[in-house]
PDB file of N, CA and C in Angstrom:
ATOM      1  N   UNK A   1     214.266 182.776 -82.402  1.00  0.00           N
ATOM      2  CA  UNK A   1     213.700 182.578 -81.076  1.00  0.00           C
ATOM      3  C   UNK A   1     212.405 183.384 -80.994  1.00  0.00           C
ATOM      4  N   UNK A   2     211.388 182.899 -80.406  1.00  0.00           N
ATOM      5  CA  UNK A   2     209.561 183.302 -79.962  1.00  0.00           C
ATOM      6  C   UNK A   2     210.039 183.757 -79.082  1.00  0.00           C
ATOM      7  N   UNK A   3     209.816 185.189 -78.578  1.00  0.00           N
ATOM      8  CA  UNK A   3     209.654 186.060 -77.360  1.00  0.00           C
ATOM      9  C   UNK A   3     211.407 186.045 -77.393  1.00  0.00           C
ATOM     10  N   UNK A   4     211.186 187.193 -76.327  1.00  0.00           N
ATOM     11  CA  UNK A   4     212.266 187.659 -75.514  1.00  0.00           C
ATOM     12  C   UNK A   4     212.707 186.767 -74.613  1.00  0.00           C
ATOM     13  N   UNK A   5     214.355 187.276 -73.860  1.00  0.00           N
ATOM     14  CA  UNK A   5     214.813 186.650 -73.151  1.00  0.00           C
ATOM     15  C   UNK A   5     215.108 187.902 -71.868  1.00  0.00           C
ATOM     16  N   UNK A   6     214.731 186.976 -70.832  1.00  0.00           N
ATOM     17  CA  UNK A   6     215.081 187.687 -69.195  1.00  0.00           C
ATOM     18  C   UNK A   6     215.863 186.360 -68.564  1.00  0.00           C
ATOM     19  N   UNK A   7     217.037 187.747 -68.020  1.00  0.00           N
ATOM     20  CA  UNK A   7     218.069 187.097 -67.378  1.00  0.00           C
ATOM     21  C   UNK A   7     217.479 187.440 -65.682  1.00  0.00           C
ATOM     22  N   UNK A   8     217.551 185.931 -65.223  1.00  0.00           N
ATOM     23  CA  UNK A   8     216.968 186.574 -63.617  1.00  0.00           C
ATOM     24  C   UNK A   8     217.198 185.085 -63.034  1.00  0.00           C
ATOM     25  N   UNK A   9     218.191 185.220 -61.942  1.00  0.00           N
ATOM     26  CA  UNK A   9     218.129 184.054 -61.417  1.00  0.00           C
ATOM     27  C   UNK A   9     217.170 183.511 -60.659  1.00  0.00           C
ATOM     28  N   UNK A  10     217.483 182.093 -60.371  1.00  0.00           N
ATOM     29  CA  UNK A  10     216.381 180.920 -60.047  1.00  0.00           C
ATOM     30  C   UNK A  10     217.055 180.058 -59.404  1.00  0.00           C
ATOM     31  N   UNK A  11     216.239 179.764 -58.292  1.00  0.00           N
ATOM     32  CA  UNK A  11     217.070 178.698 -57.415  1.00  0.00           C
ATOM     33  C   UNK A  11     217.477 177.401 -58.537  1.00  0.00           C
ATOM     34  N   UNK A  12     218.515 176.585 -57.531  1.00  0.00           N
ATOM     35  CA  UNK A  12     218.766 175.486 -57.639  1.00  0.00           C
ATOM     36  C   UNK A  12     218.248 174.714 -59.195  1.00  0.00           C
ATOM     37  N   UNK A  13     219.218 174.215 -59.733  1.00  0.00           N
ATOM     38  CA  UNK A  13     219.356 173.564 -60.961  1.00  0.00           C
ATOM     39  C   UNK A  13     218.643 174.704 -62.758  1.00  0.00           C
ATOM     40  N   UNK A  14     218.663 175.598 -62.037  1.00  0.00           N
ATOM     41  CA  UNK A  14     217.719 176.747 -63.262  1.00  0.00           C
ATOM     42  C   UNK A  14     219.682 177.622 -64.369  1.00  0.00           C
ATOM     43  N   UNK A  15     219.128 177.666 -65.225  1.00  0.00           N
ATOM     44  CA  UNK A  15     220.360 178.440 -66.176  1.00  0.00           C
ATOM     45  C   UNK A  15     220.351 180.185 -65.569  1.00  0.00           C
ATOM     46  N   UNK A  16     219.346 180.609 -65.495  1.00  0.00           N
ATOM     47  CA  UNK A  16     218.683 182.040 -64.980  1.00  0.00           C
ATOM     48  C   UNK A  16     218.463 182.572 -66.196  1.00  0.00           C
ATOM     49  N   UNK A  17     217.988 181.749 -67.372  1.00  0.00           N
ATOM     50  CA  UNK A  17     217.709 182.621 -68.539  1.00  0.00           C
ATOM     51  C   UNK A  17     216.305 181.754 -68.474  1.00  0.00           C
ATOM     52  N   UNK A  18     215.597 182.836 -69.198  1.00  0.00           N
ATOM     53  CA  UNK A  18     214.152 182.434 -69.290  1.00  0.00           C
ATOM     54  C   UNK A  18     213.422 182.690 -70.449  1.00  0.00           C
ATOM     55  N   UNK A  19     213.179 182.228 -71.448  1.00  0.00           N
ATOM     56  CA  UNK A  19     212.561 182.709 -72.649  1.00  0.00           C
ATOM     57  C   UNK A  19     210.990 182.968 -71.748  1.00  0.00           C
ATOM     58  N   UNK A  20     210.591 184.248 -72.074  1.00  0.00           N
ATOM     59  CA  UNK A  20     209.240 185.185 -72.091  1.00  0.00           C
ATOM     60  C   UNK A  20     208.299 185.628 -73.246  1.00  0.00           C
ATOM     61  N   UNK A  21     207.348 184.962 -73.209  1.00  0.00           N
ATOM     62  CA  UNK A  21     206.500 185.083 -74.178  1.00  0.00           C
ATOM     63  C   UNK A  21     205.605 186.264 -74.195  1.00  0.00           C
ATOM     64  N   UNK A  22     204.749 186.394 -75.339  1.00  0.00           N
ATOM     65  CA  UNK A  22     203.958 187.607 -75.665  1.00  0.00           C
ATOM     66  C   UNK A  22     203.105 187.707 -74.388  1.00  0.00           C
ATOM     67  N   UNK A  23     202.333 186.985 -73.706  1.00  0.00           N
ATOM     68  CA  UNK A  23     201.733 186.945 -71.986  1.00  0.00           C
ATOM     69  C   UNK A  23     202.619 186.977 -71.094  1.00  0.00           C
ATOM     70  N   UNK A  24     203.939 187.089 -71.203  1.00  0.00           N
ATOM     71  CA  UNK A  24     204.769 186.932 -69.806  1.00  0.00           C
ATOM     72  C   UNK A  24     204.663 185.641 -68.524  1.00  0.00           C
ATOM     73  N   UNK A  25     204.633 184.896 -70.032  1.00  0.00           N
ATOM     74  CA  UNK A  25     204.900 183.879 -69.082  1.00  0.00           C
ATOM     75  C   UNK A  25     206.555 183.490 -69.327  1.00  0.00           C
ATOM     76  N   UNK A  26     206.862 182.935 -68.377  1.00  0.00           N
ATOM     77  CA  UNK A  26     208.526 182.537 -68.698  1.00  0.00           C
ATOM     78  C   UNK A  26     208.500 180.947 -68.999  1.00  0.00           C
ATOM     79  N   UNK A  27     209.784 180.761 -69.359  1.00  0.00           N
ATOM     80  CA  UNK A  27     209.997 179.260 -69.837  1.00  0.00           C
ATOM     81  C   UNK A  27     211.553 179.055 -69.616  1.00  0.00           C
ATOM     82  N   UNK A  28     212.134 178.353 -68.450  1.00  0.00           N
ATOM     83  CA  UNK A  28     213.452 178.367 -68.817  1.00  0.00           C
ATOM     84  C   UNK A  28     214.088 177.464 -69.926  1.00  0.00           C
ATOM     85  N   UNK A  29     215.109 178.578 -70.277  1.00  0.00           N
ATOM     86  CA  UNK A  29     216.040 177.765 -71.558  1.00  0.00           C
ATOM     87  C   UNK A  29     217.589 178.270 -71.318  1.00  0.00           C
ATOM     88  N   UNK A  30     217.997 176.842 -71.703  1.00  0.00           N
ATOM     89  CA  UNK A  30     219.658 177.138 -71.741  1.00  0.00           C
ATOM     90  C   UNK A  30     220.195 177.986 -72.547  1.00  0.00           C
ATOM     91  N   UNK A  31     221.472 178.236 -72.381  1.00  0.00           N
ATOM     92  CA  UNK A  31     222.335 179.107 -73.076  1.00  0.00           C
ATOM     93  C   UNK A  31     222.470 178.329 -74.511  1.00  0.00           C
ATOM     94  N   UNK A  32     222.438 177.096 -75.322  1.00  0.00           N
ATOM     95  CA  UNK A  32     222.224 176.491 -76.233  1.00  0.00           C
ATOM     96  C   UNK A  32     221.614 176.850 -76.853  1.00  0.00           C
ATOM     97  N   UNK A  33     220.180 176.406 -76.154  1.00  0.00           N
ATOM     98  CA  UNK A  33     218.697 176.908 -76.745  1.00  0.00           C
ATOM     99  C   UNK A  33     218.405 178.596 -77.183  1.00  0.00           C
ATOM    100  N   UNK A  34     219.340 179.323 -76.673  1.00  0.00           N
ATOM    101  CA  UNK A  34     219.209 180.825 -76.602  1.00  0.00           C
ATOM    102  C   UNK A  34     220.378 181.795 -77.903  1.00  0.00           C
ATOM    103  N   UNK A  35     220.743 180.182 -78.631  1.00  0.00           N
ATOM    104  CA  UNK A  35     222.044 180.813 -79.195  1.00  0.00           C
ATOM    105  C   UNK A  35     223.230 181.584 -78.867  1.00  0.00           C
ATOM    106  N   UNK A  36     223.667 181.133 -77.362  1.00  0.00           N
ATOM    107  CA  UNK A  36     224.750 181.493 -77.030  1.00  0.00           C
ATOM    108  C   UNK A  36     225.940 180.664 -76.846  1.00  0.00           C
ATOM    109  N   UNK A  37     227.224 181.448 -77.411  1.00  0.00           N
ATOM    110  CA  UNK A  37     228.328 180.772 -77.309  1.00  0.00           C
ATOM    111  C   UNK A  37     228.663 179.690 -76.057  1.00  0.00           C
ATOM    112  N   UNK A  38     229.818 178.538 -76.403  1.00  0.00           N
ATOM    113  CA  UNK A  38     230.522 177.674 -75.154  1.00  0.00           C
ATOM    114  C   UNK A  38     231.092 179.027 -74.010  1.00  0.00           C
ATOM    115  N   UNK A  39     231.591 179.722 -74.461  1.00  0.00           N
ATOM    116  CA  UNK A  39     232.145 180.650 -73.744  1.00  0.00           C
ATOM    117  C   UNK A  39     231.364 181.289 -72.648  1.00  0.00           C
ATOM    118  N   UNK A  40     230.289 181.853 -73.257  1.00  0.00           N
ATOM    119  CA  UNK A  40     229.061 182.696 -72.119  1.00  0.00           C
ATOM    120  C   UNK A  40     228.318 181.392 -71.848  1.00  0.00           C
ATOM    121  N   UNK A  41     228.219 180.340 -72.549  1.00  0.00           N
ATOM    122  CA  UNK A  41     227.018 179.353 -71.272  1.00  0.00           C
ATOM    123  C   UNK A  41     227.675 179.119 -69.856  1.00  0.00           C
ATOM    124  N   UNK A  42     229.549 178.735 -70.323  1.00  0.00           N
ATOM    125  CA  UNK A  42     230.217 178.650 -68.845  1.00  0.00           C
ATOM    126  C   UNK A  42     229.857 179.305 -67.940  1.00  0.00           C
ATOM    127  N   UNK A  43     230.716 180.519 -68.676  1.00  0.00           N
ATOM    128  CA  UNK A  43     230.400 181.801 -67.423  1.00  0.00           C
ATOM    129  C   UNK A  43     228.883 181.687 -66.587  1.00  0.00           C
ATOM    130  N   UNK A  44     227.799 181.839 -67.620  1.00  0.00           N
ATOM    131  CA  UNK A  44     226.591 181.705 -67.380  1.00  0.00           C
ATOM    132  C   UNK A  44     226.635 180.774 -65.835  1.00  0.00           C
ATOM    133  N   UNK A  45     226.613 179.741 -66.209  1.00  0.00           N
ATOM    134  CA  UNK A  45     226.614 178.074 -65.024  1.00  0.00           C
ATOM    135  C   UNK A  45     227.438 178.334 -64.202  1.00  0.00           C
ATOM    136  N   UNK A  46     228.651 179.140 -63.739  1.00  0.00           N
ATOM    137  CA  UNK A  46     229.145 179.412 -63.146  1.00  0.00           C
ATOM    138  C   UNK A  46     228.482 180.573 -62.197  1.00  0.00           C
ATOM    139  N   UNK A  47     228.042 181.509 -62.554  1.00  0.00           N
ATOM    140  CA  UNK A  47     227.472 182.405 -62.227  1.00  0.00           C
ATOM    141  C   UNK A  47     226.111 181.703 -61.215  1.00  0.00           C
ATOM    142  N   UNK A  48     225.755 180.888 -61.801  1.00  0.00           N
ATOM    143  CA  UNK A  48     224.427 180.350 -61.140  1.00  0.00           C
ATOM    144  C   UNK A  48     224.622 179.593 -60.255  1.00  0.00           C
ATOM    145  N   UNK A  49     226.278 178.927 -59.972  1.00  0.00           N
ATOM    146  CA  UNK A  49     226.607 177.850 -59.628  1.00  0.00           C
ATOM    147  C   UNK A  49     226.757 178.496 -57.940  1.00  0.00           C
ATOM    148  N   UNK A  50     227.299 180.427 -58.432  1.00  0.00           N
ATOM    149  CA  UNK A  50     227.561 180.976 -56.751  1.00  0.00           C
ATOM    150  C   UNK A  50     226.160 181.308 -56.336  1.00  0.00           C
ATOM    151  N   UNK A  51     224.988 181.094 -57.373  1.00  0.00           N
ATOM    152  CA  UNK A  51     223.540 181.687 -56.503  1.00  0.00           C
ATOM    153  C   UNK A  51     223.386 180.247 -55.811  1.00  0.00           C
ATOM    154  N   UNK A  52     223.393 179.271 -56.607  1.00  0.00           N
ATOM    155  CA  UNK A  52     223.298 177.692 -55.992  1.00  0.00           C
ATOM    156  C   UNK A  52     223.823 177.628 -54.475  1.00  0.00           C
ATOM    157  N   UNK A  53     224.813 178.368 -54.797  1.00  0.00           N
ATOM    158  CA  UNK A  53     225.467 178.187 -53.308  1.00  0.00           C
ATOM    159  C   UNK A  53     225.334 178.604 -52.135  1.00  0.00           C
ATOM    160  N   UNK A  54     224.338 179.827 -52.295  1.00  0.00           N
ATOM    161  CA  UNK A  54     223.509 180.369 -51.045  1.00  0.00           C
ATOM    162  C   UNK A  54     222.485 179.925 -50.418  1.00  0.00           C
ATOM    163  N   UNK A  55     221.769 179.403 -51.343  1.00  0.00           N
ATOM    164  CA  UNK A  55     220.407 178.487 -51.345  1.00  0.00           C
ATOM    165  C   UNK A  55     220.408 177.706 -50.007  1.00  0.00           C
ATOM    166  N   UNK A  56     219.526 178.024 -49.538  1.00  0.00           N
ATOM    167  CA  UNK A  56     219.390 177.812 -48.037  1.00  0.00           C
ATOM    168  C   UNK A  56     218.138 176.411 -48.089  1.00  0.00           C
ATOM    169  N   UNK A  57     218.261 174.960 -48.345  1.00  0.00           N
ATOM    170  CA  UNK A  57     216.656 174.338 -48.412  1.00  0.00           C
ATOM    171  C   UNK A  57     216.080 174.264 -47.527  1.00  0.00           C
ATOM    172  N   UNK A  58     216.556 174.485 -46.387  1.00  0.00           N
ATOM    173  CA  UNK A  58     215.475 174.612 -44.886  1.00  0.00           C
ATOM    174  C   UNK A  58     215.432 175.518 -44.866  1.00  0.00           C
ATOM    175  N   UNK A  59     215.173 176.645 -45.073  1.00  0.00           N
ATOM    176  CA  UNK A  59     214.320 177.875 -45.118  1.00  0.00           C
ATOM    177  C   UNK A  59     215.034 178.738 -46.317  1.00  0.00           C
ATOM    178  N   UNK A  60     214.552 178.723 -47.783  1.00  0.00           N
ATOM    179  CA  UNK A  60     214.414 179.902 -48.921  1.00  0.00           C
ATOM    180  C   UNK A  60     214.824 180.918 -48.133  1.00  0.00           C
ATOM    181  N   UNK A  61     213.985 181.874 -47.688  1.00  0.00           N
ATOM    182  CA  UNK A  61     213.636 183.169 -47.231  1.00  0.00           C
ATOM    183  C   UNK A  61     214.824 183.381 -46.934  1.00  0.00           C
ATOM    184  N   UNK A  62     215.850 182.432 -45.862  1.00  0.00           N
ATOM    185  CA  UNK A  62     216.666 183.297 -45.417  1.00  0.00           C
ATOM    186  C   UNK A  62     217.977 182.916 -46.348  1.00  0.00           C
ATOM    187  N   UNK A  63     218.171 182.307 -47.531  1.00  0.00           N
ATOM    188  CA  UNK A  63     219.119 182.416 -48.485  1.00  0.00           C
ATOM    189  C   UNK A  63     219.307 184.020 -48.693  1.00  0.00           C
ATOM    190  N   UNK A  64     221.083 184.245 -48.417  1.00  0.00           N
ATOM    191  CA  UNK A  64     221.700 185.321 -48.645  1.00  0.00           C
ATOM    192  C   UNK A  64     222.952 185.270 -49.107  1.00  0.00           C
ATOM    193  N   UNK A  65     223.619 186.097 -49.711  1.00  0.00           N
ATOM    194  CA  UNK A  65     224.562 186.099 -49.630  1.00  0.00           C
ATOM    195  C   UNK A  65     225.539 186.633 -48.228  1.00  0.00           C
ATOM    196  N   UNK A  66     227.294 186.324 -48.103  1.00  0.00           N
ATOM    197  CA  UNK A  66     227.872 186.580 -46.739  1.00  0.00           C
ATOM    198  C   UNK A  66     227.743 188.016 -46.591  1.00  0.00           C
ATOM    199  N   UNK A  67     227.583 188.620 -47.415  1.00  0.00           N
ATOM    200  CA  UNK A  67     227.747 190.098 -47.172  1.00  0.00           C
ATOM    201  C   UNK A  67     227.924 190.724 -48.387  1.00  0.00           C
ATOM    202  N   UNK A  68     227.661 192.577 -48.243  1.00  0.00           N
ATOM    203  CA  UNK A  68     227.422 193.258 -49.356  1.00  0.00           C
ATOM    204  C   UNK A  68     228.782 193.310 -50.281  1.00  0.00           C
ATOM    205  N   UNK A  69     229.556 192.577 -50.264  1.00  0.00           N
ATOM    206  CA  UNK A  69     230.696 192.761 -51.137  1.00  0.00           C
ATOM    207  C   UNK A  69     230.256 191.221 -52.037  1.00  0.00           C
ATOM    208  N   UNK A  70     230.126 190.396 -51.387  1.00  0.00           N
ATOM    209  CA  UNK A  70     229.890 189.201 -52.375  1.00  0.00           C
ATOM    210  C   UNK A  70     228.457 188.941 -52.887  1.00  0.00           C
ATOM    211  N   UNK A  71     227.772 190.240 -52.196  1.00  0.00           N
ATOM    212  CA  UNK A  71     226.033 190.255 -52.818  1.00  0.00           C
ATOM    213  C   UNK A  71     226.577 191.097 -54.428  1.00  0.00           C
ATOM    214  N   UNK A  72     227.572 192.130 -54.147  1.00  0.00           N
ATOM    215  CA  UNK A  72     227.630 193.365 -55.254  1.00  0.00           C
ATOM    216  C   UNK A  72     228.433 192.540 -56.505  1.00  0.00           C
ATOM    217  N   UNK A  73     229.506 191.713 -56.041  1.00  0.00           N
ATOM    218  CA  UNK A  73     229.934 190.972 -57.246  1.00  0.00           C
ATOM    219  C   UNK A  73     229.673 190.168 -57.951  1.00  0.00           C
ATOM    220  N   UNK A  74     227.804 189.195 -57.122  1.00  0.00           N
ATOM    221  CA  UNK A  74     227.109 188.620 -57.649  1.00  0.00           C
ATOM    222  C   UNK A  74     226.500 189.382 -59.210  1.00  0.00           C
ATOM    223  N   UNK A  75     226.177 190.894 -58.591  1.00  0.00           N
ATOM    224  CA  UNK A  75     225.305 191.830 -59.560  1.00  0.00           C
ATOM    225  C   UNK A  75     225.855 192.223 -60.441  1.00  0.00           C
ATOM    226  N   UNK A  76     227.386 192.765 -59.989  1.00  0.00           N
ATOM    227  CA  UNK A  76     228.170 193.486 -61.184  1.00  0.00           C
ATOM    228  C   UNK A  76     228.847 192.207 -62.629  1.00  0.00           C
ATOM    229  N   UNK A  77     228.753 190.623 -62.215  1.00  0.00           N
ATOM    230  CA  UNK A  77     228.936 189.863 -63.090  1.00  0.00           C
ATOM    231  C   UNK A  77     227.665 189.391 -63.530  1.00  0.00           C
ATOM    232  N   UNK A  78     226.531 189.559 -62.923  1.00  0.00           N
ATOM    233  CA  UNK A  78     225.248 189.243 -63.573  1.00  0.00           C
ATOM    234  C   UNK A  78     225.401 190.453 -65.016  1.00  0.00           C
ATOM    235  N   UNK A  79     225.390 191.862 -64.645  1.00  0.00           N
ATOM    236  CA  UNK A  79     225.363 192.896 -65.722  1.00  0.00           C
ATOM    237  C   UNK A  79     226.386 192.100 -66.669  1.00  0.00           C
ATOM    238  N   UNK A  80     227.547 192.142 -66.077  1.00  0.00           N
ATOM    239  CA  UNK A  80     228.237 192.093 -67.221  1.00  0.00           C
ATOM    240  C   UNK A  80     228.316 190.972 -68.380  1.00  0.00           C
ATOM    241  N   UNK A  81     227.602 189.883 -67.934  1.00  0.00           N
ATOM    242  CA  UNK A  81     227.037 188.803 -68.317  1.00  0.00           C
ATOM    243  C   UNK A  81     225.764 189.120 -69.282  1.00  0.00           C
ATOM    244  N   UNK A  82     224.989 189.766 -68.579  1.00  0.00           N
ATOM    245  CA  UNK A  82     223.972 190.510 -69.759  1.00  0.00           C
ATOM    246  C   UNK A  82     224.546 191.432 -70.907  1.00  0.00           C
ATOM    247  N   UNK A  83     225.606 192.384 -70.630  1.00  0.00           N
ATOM    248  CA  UNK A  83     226.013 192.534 -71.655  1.00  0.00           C
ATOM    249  C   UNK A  83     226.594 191.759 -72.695  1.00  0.00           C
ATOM    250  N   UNK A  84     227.570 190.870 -72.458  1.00  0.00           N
ATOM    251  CA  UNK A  84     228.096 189.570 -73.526  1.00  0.00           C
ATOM    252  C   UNK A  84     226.901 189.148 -74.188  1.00  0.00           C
ATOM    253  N   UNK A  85     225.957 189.175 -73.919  1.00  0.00           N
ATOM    254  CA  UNK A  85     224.611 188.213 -74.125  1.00  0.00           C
ATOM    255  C   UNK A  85     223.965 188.880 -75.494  1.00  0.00           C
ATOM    256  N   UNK A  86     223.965 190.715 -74.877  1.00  0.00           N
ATOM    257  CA  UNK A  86     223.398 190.960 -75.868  1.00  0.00           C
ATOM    258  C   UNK A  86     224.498 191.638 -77.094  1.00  0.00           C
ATOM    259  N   UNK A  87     225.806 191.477 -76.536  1.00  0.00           N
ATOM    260  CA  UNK A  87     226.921 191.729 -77.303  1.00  0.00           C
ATOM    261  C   UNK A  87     226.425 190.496 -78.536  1.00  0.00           C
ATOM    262  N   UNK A  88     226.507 189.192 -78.044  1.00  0.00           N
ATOM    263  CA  UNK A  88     226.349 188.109 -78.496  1.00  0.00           C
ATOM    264  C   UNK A  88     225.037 187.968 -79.648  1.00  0.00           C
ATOM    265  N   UNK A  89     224.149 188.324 -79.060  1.00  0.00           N
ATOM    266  CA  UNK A  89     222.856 188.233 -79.719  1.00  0.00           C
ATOM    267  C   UNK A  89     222.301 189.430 -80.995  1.00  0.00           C
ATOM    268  N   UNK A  90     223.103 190.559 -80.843  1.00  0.00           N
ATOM    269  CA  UNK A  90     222.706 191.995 -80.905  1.00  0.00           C
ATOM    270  C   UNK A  90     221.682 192.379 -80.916  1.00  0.00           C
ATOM    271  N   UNK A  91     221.236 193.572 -81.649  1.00  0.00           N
ATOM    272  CA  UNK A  91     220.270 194.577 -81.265  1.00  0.00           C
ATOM    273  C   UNK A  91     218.575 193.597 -81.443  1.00  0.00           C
ATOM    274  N   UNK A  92     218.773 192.737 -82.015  1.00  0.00           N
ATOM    275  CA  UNK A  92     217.854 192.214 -82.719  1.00  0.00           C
ATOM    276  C   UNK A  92     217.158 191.574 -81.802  1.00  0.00           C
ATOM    277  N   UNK A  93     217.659 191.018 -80.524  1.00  0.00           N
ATOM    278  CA  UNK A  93     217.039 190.525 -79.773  1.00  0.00           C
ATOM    279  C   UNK A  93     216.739 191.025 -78.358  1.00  0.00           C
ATOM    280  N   UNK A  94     215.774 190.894 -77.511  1.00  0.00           N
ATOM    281  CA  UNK A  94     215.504 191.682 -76.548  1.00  0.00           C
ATOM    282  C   UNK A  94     216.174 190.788 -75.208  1.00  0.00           C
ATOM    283  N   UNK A  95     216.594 191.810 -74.532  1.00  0.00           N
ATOM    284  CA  UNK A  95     217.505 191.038 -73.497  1.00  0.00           C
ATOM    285  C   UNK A  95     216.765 192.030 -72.150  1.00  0.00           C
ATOM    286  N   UNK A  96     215.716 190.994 -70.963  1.00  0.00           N
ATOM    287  CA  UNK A  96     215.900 192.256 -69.870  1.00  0.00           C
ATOM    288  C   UNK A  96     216.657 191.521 -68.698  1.00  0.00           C
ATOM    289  N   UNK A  97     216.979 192.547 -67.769  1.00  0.00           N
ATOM    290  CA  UNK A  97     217.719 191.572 -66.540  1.00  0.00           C
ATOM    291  C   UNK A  97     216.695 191.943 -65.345  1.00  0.00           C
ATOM    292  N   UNK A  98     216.591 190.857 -64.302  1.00  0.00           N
ATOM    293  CA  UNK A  98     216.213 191.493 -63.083  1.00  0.00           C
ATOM    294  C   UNK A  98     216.933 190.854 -62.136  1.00  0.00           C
ATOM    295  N   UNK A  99     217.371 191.861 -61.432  1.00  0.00           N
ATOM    296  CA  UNK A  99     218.072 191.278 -60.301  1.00  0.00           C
ATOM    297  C   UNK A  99     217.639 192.289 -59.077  1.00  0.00           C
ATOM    298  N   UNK A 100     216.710 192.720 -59.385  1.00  0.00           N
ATOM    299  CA  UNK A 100     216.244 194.157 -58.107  1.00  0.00           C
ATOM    300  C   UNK A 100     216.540 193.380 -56.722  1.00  0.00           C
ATOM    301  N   UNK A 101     215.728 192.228 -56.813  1.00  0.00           N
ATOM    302  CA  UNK A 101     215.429 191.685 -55.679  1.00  0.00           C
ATOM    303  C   UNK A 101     217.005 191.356 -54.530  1.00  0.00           C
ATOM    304  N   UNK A 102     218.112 191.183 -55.219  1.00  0.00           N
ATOM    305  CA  UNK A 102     219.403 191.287 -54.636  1.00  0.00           C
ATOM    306  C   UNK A 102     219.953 192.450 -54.397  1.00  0.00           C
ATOM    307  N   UNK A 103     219.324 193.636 -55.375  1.00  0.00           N
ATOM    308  CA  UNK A 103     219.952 194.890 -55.244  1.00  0.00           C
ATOM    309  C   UNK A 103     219.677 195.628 -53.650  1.00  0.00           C
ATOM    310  N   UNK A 104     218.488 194.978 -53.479  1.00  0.00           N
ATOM    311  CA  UNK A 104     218.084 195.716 -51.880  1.00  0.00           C
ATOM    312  C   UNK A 104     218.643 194.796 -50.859  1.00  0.00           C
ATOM    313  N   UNK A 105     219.388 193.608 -51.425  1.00  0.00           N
ATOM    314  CA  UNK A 105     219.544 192.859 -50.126  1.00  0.00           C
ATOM    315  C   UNK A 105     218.891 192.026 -49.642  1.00  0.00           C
ATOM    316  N   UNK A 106     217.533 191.743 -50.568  1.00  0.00           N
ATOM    317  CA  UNK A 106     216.826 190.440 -50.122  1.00  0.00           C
ATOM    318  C   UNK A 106     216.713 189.519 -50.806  1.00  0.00           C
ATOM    319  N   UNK A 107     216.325 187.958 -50.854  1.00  0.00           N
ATOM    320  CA  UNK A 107     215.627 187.470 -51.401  1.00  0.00           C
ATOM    321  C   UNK A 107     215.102 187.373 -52.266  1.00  0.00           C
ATOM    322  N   UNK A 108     214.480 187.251 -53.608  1.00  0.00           N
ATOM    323  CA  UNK A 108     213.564 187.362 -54.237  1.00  0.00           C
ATOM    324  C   UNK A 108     212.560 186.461 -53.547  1.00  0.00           C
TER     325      UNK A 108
END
């Protein structure tokens, strides 16, 4: 794989993996394309399937989750998802996550 991979979700129909190139530009790619197991793409699509589900299309901005318990279990299975990933991939490949933008409670 060319460039690194960042895990960071993306509205509606996105994997939340993004191959990142030497300019930082992103490119999304599946869990396939990224050499990851049937096992973690599930999880993966699943994971994206509860950001899908907040997604507000008459107004972005105010997509949230119900509250800080189902915002925190969004985050703590995003990590742990990044870890499998780079369990999966090992040292060899660069794995970053961002999820700041949920960590405060907003939006990205």
């Amino acid at each position: 794989m060319s460039g690194s991979l960042l895990l960071a979700p993306a509205w509606v129909g996105q994997s939340g993996l993004w191959l990142v190139d030497a300019k930082g530009r992103r490119k999304p790619v599946d869990a396939e394309g990224a050499g990851l197991s049937d096992d973690l793409a599930d999880r993966l699509e699943s994971w994206m399937d509860s950001f899908d589900a907040i997604y507000d299309e008459d107004d972005e901005a105010a997509s949230d989750f119900a509250g800080d318990a189902e915002r925190e279990a969004f985050l703590r299975e995003g990590e742990a998802i990044a870890a499998a990933i780079r369990a999966e991939l090992g040292d060899d490949e660069a794995l970053a996550v961002d999820l700041t933008g949920w960590r405060a409670g907003a939006a990205p």
